[in-house]
C-alpha atoms as a PDB file:
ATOM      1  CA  UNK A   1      16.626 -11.933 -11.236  1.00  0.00           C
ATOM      2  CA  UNK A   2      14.690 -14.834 -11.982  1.00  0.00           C
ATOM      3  CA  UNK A   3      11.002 -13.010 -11.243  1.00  0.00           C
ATOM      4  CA  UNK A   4       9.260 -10.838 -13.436  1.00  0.00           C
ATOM      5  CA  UNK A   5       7.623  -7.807 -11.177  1.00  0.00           C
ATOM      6  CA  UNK A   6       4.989  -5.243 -11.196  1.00  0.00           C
ATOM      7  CA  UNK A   7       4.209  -2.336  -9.211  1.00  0.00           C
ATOM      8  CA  UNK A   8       1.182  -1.921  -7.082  1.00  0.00           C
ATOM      9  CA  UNK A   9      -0.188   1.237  -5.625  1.00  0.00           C
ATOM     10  CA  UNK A  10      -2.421   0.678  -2.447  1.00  0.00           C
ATOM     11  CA  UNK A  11      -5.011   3.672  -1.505  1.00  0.00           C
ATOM     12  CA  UNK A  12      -6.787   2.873   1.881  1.00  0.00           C
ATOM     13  CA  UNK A  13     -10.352   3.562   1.210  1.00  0.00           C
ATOM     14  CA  UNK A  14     -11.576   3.203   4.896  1.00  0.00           C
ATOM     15  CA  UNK A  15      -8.878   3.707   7.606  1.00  0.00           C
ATOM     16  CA  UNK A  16      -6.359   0.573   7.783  1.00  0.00           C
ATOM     17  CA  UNK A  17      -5.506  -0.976  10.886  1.00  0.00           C
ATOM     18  CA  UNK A  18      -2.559  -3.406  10.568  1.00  0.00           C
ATOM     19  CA  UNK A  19      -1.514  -3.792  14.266  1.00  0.00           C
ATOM     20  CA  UNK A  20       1.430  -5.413  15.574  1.00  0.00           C
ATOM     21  CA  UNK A  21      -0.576  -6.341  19.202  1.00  0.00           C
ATOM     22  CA  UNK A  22      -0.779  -5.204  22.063  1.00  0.00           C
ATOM     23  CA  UNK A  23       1.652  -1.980  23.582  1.00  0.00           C
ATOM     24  CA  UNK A  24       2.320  -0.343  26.769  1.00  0.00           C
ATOM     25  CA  UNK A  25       1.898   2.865  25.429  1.00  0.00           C
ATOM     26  CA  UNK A  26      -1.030   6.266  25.141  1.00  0.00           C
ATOM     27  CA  UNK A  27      -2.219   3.992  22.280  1.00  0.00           C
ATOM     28  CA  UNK A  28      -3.676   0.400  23.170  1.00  0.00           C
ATOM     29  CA  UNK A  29      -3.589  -1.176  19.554  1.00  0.00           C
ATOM     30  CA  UNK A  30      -0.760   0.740  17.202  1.00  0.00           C
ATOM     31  CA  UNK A  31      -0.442   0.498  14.015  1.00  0.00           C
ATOM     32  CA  UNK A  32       2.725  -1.741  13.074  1.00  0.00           C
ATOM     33  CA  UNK A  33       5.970   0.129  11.693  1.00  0.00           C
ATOM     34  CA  UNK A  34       9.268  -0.255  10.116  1.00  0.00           C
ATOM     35  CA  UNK A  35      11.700  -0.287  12.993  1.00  0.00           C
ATOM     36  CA  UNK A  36      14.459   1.770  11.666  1.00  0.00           C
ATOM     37  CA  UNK A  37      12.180   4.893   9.964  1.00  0.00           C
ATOM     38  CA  UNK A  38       8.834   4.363  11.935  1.00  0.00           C
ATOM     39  CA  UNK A  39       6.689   4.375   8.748  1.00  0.00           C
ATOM     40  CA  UNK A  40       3.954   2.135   9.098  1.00  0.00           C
ATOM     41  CA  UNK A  41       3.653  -0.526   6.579  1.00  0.00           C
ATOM     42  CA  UNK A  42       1.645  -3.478   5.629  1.00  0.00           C
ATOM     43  CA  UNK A  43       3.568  -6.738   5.506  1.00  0.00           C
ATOM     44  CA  UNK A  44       3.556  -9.079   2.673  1.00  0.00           C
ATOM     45  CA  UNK A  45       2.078 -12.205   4.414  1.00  0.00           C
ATOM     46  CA  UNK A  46      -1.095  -9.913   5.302  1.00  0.00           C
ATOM     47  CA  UNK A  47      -1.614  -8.676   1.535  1.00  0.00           C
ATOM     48  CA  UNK A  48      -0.811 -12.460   0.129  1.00  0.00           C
ATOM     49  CA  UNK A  49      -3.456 -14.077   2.559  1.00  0.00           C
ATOM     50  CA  UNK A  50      -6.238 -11.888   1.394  1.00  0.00           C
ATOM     51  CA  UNK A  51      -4.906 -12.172  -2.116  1.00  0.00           C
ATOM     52  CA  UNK A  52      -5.546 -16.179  -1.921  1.00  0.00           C
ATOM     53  CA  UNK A  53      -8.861 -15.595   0.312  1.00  0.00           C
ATOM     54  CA  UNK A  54     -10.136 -13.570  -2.898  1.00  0.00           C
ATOM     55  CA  UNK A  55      -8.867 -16.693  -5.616  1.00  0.00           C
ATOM     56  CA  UNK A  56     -10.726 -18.846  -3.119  1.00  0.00           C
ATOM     57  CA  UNK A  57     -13.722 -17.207  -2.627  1.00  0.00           C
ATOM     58  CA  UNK A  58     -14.491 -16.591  -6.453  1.00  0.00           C
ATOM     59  CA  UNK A  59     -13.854 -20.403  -7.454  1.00  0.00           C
ATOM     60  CA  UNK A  60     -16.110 -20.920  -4.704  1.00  0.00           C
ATOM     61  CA  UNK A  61     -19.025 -18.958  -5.614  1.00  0.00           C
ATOM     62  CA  UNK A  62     -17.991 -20.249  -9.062  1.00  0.00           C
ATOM     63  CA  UNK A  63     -21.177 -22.347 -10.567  1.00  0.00           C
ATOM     64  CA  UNK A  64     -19.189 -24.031 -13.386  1.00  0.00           C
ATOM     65  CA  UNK A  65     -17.541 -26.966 -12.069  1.00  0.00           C
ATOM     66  CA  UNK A  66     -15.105 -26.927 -14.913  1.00  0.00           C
ATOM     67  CA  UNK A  67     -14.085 -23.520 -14.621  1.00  0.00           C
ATOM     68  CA  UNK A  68     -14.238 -23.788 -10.241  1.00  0.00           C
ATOM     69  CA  UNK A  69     -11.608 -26.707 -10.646  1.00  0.00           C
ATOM     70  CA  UNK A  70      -9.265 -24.218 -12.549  1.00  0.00           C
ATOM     71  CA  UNK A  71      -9.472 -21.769 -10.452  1.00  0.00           C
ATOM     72  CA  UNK A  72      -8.496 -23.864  -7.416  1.00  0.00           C
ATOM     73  CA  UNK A  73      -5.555 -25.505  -9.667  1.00  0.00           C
ATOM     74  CA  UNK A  74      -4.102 -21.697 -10.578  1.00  0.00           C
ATOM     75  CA  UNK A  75      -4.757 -20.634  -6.532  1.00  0.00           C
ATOM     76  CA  UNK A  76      -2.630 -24.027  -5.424  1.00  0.00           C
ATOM     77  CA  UNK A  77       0.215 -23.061  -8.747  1.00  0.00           C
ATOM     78  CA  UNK A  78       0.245 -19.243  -7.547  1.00  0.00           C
ATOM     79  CA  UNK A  79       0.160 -19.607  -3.528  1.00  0.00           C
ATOM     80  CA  UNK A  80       1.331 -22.848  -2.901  1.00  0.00           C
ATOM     81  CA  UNK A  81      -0.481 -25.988  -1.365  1.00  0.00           C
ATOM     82  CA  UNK A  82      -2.942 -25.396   1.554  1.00  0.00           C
ATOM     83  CA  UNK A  83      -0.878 -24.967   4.866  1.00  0.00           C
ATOM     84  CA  UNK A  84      -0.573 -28.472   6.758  1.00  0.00           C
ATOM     85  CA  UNK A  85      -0.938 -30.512   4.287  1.00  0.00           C
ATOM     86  CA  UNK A  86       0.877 -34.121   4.422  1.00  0.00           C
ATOM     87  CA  UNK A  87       0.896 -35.579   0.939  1.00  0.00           C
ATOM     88  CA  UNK A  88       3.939 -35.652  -0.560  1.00  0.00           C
ATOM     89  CA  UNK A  89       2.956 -33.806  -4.043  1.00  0.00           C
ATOM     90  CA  UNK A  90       2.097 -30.422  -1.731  1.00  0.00           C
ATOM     91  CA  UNK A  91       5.733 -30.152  -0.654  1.00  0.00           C
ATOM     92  CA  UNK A  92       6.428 -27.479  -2.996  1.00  0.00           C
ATOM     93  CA  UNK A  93       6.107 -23.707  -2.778  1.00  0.00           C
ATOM     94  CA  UNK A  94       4.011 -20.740  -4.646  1.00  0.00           C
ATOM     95  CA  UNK A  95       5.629 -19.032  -7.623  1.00  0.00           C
ATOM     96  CA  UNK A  96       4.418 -15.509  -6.230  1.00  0.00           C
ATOM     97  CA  UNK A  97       6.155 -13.334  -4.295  1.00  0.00           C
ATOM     98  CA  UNK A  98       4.002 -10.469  -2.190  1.00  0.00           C
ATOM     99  CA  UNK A  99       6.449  -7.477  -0.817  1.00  0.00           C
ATOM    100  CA  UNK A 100       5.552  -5.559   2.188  1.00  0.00           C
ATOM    101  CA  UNK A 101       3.804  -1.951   1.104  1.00  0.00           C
ATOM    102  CA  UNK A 102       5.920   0.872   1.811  1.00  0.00           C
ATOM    103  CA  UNK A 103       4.190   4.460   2.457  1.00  0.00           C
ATOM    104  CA  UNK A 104       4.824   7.098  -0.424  1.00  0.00           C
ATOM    105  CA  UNK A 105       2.332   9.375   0.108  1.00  0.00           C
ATOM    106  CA  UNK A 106       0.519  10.416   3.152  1.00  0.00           C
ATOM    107  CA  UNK A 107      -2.450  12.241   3.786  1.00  0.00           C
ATOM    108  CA  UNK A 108      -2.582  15.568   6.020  1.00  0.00           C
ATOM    109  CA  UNK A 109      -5.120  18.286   6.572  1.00  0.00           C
ATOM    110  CA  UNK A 110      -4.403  21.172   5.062  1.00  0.00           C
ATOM    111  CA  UNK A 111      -5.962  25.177   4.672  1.00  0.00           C
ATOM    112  CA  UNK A 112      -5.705  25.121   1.068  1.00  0.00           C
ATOM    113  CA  UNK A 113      -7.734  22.535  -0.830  1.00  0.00           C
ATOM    114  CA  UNK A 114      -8.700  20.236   2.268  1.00  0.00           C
ATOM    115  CA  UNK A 115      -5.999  17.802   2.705  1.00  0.00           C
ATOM    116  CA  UNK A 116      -2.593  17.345   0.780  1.00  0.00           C
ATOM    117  CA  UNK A 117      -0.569  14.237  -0.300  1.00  0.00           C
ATOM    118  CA  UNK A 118       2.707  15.067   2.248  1.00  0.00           C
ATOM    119  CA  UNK A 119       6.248  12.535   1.150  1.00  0.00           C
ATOM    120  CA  UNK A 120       9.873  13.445   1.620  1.00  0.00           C
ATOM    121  CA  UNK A 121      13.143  13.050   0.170  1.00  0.00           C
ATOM    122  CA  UNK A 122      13.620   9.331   2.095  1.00  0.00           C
ATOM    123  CA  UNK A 123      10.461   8.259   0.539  1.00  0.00           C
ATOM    124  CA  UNK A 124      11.079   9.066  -2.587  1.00  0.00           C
ATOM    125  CA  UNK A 125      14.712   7.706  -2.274  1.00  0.00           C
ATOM    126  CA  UNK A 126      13.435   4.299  -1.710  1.00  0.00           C
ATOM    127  CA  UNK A 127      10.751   4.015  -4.358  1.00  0.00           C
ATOM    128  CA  UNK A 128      13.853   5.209  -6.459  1.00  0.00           C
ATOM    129  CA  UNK A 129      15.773   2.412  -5.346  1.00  0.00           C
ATOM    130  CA  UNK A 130      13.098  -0.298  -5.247  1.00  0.00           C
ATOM    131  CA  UNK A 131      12.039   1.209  -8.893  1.00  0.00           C
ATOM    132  CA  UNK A 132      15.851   0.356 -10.277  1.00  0.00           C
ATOM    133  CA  UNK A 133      16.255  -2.691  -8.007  1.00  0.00           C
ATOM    134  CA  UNK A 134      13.460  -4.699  -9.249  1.00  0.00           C
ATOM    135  CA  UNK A 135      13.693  -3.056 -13.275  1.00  0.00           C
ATOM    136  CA  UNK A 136      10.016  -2.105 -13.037  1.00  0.00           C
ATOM    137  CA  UNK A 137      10.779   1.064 -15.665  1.00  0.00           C
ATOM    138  CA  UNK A 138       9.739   4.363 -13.645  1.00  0.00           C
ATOM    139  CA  UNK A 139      10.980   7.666 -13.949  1.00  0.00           C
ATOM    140  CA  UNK A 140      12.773   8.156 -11.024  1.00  0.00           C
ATOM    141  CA  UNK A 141      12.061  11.227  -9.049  1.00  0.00           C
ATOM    142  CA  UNK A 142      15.103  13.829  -8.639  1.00  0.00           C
ATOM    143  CA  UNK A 143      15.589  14.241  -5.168  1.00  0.00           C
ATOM    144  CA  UNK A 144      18.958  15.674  -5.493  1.00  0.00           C
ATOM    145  CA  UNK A 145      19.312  19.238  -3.252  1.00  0.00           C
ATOM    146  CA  UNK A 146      16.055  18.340  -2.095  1.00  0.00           C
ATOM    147  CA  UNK A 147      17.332  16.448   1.419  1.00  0.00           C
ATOM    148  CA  UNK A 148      18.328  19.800   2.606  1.00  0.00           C
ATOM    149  CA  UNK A 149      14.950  21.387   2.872  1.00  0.00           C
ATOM    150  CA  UNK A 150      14.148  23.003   6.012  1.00  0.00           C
ATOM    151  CA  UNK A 151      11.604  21.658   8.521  1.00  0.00           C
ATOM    152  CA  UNK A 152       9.045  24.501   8.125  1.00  0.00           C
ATOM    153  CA  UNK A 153       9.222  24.807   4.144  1.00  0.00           C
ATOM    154  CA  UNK A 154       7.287  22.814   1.666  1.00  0.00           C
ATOM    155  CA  UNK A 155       7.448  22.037  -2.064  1.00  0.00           C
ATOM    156  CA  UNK A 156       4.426  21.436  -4.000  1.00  0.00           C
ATOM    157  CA  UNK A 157       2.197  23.113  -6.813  1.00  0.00           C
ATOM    158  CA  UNK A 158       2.436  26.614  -7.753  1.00  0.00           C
ATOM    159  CA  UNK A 159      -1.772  26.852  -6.288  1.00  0.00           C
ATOM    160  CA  UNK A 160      -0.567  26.678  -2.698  1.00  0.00           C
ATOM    161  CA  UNK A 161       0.236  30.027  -2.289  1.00  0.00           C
ATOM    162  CA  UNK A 162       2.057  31.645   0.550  1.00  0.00           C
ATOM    163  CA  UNK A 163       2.178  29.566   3.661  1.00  0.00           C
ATOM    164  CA  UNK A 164       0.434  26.404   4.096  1.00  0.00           C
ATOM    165  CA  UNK A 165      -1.073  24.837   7.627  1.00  0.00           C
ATOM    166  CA  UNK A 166      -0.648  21.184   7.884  1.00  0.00           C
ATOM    167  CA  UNK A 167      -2.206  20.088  10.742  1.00  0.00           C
ATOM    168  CA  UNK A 168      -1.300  23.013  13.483  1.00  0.00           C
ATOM    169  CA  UNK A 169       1.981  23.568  11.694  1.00  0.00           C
ATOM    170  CA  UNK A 170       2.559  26.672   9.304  1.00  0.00           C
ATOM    171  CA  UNK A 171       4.933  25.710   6.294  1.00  0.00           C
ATOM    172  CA  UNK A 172       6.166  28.492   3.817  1.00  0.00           C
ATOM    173  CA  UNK A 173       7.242  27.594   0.107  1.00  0.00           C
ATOM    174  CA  UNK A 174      10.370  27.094  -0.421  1.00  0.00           C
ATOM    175  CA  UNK A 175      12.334  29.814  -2.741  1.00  0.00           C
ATOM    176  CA  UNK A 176      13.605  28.807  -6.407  1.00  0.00           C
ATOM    177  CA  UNK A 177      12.671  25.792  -6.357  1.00  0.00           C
ATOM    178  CA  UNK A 178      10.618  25.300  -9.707  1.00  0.00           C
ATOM    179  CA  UNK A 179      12.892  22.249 -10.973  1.00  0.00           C
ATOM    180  CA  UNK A 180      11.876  20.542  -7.803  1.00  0.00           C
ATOM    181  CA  UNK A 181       8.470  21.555  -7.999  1.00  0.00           C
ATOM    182  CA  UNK A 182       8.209  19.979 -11.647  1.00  0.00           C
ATOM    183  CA  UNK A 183      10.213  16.583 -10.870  1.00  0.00           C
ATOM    184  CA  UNK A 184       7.721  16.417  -7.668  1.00  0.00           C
ATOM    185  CA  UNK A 185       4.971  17.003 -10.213  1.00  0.00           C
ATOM    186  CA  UNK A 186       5.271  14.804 -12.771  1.00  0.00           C
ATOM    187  CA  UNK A 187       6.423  11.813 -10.553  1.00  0.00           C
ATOM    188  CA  UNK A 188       3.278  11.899  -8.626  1.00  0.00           C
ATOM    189  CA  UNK A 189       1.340  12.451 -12.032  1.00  0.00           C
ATOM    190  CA  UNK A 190       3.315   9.058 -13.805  1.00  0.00           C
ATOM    191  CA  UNK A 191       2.512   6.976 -10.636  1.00  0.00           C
ATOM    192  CA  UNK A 192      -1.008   8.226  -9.317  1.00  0.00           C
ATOM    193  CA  UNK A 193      -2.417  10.783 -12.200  1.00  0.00           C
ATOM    194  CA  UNK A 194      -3.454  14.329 -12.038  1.00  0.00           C
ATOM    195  CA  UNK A 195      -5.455  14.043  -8.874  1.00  0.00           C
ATOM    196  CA  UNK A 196      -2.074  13.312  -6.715  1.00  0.00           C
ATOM    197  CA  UNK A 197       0.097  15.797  -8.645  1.00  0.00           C
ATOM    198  CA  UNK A 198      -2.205  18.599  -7.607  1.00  0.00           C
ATOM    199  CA  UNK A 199      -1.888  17.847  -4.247  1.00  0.00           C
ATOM    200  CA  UNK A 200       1.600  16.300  -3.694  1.00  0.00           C
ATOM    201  CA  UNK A 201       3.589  18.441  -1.213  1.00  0.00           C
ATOM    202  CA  UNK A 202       7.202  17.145  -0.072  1.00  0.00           C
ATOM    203  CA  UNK A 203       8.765  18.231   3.498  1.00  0.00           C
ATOM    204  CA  UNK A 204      11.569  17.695   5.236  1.00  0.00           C
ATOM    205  CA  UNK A 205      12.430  13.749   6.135  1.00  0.00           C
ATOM    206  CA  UNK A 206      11.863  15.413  10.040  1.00  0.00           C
ATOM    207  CA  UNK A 207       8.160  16.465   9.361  1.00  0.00           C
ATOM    208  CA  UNK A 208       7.339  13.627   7.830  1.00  0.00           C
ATOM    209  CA  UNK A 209       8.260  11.520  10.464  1.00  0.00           C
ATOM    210  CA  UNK A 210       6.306  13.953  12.397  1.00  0.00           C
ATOM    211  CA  UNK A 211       2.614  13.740  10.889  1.00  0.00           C
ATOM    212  CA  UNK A 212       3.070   9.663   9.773  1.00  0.00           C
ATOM    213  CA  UNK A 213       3.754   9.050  13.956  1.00  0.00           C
ATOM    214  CA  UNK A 214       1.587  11.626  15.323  1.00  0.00           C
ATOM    215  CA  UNK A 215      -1.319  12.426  12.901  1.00  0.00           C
ATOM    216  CA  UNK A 216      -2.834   8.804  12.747  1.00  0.00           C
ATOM    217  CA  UNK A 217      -6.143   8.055  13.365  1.00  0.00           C
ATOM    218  CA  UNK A 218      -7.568   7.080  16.917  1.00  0.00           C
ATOM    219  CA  UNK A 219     -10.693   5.513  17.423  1.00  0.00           C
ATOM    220  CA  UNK A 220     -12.056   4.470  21.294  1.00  0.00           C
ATOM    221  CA  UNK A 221     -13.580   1.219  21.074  1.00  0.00           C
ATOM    222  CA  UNK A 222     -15.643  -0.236  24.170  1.00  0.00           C
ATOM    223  CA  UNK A 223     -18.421  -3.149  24.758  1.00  0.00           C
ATOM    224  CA  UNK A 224     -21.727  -2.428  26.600  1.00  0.00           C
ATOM    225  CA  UNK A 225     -23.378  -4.629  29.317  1.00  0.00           C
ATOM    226  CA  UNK A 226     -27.444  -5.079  28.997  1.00  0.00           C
ATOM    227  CA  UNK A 227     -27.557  -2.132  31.150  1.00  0.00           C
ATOM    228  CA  UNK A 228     -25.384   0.382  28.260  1.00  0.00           C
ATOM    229  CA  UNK A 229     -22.286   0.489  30.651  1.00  0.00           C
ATOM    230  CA  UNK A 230     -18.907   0.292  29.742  1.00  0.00           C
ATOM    231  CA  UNK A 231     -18.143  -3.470  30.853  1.00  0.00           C
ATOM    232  CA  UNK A 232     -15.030  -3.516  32.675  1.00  0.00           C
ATOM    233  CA  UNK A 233     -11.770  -3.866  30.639  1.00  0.00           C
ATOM    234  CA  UNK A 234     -13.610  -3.389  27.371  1.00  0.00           C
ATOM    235  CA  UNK A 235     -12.361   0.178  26.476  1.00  0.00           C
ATOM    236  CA  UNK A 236      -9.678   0.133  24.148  1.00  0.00           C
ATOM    237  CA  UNK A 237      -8.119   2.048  21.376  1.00  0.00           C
ATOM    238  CA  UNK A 238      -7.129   1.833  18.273  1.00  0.00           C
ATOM    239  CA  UNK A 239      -4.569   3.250  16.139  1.00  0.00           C
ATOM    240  CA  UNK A 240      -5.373   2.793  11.769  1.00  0.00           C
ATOM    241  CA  UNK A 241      -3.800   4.793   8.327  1.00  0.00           C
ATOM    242  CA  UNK A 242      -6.571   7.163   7.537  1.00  0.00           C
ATOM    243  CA  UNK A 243      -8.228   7.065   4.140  1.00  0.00           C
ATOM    244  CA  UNK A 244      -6.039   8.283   1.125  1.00  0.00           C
ATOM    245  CA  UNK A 245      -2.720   7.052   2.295  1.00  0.00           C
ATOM    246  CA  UNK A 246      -0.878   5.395  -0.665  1.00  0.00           C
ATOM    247  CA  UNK A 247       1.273   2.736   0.181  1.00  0.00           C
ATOM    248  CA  UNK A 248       3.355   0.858  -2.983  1.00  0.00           C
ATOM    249  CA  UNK A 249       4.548  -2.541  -2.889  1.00  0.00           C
ATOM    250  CA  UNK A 250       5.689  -4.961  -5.752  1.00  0.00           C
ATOM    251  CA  UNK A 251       4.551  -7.959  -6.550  1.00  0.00           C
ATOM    252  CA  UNK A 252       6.783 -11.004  -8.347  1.00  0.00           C
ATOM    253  CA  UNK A 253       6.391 -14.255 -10.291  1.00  0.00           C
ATOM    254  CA  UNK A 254       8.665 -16.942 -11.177  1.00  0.00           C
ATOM    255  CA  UNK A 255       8.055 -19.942 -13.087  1.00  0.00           C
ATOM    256  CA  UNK A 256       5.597 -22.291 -11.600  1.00  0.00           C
ATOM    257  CA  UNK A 257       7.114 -24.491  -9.111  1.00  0.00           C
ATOM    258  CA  UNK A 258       3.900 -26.844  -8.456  1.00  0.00           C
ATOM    259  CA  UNK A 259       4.513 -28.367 -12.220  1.00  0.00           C
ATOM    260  CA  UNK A 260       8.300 -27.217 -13.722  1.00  0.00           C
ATOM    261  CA  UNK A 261       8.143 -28.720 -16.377  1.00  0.00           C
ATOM    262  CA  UNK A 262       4.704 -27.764 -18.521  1.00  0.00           C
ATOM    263  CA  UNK A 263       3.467 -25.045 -15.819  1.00  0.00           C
ATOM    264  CA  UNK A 264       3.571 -21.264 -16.291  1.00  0.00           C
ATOM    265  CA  UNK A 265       6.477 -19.074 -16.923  1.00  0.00           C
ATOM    266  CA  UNK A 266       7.004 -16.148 -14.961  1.00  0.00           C
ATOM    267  CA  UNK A 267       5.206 -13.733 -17.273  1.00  0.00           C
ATOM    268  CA  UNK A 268       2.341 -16.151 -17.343  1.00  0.00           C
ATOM    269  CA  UNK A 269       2.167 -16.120 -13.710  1.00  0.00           C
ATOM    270  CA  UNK A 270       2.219 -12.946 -13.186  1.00  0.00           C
ATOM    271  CA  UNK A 271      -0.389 -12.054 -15.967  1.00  0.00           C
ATOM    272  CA  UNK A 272      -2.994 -14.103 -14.477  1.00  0.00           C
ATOM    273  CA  UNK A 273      -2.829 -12.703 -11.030  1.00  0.00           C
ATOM    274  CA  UNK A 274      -3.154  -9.695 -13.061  1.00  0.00           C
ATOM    275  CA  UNK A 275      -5.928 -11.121 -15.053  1.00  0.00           C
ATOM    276  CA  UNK A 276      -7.591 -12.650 -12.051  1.00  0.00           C
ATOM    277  CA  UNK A 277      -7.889  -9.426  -9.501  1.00  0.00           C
ATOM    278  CA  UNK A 278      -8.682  -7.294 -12.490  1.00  0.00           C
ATOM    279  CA  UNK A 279     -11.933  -9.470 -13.333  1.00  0.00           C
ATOM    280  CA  UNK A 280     -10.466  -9.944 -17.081  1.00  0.00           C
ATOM    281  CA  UNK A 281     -11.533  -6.459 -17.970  1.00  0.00           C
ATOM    282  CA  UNK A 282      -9.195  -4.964 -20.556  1.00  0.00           C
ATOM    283  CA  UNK A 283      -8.944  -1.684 -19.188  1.00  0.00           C
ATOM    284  CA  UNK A 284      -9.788  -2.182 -15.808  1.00  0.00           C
ATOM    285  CA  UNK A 285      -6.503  -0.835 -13.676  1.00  0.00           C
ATOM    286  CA  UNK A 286      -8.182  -1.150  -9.923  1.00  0.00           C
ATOM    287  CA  UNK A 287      -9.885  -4.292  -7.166  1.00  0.00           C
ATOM    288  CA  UNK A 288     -10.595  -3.609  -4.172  1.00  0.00           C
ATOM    289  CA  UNK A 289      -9.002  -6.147  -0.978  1.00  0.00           C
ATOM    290  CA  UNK A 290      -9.223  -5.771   2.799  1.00  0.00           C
ATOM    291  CA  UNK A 291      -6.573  -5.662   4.870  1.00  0.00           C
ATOM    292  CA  UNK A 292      -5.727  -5.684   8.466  1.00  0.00           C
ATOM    293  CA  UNK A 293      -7.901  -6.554  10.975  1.00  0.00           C
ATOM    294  CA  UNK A 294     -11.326  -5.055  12.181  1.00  0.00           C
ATOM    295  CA  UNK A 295     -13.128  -6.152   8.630  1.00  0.00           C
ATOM    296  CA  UNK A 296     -16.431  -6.486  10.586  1.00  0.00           C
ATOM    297  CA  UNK A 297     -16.316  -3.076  11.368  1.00  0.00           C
ATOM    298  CA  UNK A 298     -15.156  -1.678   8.091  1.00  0.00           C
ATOM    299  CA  UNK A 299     -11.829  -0.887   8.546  1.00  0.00           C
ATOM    300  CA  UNK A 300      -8.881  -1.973   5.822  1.00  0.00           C
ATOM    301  CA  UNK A 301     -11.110  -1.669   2.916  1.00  0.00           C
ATOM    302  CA  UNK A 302      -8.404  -0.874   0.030  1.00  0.00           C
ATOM    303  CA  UNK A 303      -8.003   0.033  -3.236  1.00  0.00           C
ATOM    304  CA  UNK A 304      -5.357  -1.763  -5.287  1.00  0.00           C
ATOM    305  CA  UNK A 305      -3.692  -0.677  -8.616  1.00  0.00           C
ATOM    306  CA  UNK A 306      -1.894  -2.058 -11.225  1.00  0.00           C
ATOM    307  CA  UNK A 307       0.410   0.869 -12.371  1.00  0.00           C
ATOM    308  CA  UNK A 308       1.465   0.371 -15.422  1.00  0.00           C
ATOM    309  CA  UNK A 309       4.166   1.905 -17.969  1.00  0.00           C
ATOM    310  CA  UNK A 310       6.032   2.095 -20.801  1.00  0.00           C
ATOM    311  CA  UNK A 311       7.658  -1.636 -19.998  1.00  0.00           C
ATOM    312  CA  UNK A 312       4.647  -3.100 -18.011  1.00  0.00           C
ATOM    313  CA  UNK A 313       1.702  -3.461 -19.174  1.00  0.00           C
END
């Protein structure tokens, strides 16, 4: 491939509403979801256009005129020229790539330590895949033997004891399965540290589905007349990821297109988006981005991380 990539871990902070309109169904504004596997997902245009907004609004609020003029010049090399425009020097395109966010790990209440991180053997399949696809130098996690666990076990650290309630549902460990357990363990502790290892719990591909359809969050939203009634048509609801769902994604650069000749390489590229989000701290690893709609409200705020590894740094 011609793009150099990175890995990016999102963590909804507030709950996330990415909707996809308006449906017929129970819920009036669902979440939006993969149409094969029904996880929800946030697509790549939505995370690139509040990317730019947050290159724009810094070399906005930027005083320096010299350094406001560079920032604008590395927003127009990294995202492209601003949409409609006519002159003939803006017909080229960004050198970044955004990917759509794929859910990993989702968040369930539990009876033992509050909530747990829930995934399953697809999930972890496709990070696999994605992981080797696009060279970005993960462990993978062994899933082999684990597609066939049953719809009312679980797998997860050796401090859930007995059976564990997700939700309304009773799960009971699964027997000999301390390979499994470890693989789980210190995939979840490479991507997300100690805090998701300790609570990362797989099921079966069929409870998954389950809880990332069913247990979403539902909020009733309505508009008042002058006299605090319901006006008519105004009750509506809404359907968002609850805090603490991790979604990944990946993001790519390739050689600057705006200038070929003496602009960035890929590595470049992608080191100052890097650089940018990251405030040019040294060790800073997490910004913060909202996505989806309902901002006003509070909704989408995110946290984004730059994993990093043994080949990116």
């Amino acid at each position: 491939m011609n793009y150099q990539h990175a890995l990016i871990l999102y963590r909804t902070v507030t709950p996330l509403h990415v909707g996809c309109g308006q449906a017929v169904g129970v819920v009036d504004l669902p979440v939006i979801r993969e149409r094969a596997t029904g996880y929800p997902y946030i697509p790549g245009s939505g995370i690139r256009g509040s990317l730019r907004d947050i290159f724009e609004s810094r070399a906005e609020m930027e005083a320096n005129e010299d350094k406001k003029k560079d920032f604008n010049q590395l927003t127009l090399s990294l995202f492209g020229p601003e949409p409609g425009s006519s002159d003939e020097k803006d017909k080229y395109a960004g050198c970044v790539a955004i990917h759509d966010a794929r859910l990993l790990f989702y968040p369930v209440r539990a009876d033992q330590g509050v909530f747990v991180w829930i995934t399953c053997p697809l999930a972890l399949q496709r990070f696999n895949r994605d992981n080797n696809a696009f060279q970005l130098g993960f462990a993978d996690c062994k899933t082999k033997g684990l597609e066939k666990i049953a719809d009312d076990k679980f797998l997860g650290p050796e401090t859930f004891t007995g059976s564990l309630h997700l939700e309304e549902f009773r799960f009971s460990s699964t027997a000999d399965a301390a390979i499994g357990v470890q693989n789980l363990a210190e995939f979840a502790e490479k991507i997300g540290g100690m805090e998701l290892a300790s609570r990362a719990v797989l099921v079966s591909n069929r409870s998954f589905y389950h809880f990332v359809n069913y247990a979403t969050m539902l909020m009733q939203h309505n508009t008042l007349t002058s006299a605090k009634t319901v006006k008519d048509g105004a009750l509506f609801s809404i359907e968002s990821l609850p805090p603490e769902t991790i979604l990944y994604g990946i993001i790519g650069a390739t050689r600057e297109r705006r200038d070929p000749k003496n602009g960035m390489a890929a590595t470049a590229a992608l080191t100052s988006v890097k650089t940018f989000l990251l405030e040019n701290k040294p060790d800073a690893k997490n910004a913060y981005l909202h996505l989806g709609g309902k901002e006003s409200t509070g909704l989408g705020l995110t946290q984004l991380t730059w994993a990093t590894n043994g080949l990116t740094k």
